[in-house]
N, C-alpha and C. Protein backbone atom coordinates (compact mmCIF):
# COMPACT_ATOMS: atom_id res chain seq x y z
N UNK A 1 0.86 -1.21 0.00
CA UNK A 1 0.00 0.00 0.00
C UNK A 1 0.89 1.25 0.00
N UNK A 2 0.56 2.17 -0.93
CA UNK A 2 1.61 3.08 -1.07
C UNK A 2 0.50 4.48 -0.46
N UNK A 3 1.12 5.22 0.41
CA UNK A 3 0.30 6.52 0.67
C UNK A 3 1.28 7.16 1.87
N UNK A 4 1.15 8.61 1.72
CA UNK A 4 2.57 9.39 2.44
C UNK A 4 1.63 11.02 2.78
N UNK A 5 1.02 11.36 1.43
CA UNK A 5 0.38 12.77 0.88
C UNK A 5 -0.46 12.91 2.07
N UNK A 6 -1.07 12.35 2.67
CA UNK A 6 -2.24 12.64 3.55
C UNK A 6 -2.52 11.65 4.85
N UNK A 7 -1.81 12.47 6.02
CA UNK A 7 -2.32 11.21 7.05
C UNK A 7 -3.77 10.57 7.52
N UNK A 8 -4.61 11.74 6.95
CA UNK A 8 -5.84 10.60 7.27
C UNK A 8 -6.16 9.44 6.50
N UNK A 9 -5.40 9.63 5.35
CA UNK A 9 -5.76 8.85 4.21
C UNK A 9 -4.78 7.54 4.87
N UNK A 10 -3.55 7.10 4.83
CA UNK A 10 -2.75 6.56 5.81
C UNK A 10 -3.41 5.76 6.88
N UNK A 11 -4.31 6.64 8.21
CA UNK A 11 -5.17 6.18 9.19
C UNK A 11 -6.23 5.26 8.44
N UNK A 12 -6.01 5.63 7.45
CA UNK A 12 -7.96 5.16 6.62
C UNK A 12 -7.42 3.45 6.37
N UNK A 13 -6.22 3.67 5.90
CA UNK A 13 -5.25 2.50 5.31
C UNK A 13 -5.13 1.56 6.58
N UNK A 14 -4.68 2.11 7.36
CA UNK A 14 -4.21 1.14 8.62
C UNK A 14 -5.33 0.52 8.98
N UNK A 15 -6.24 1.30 9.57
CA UNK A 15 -7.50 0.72 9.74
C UNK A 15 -8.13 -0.54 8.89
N UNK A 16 -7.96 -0.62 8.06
CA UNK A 16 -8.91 -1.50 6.76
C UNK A 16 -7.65 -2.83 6.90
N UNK A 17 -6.27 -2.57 6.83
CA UNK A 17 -5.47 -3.32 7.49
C UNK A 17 -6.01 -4.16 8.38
N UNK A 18 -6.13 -3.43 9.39
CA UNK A 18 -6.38 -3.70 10.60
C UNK A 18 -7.85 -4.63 10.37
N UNK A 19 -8.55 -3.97 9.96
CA UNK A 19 -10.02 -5.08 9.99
C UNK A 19 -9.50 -6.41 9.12
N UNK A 20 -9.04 -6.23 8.44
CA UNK A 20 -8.43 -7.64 7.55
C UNK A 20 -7.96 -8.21 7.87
């Protein structure tokens, strides 16, 4: 997963991670 530009976007990432 590539994302740096925007930390909520990042949080949004981890999260969905996280549920998976």
């Amino acid at each position: 997963m590539q994302g740096g530009d925007k930390p909520g976007q990042w949080s949004a990432g981890k999260l969905l991670s996280a549920a998976e």
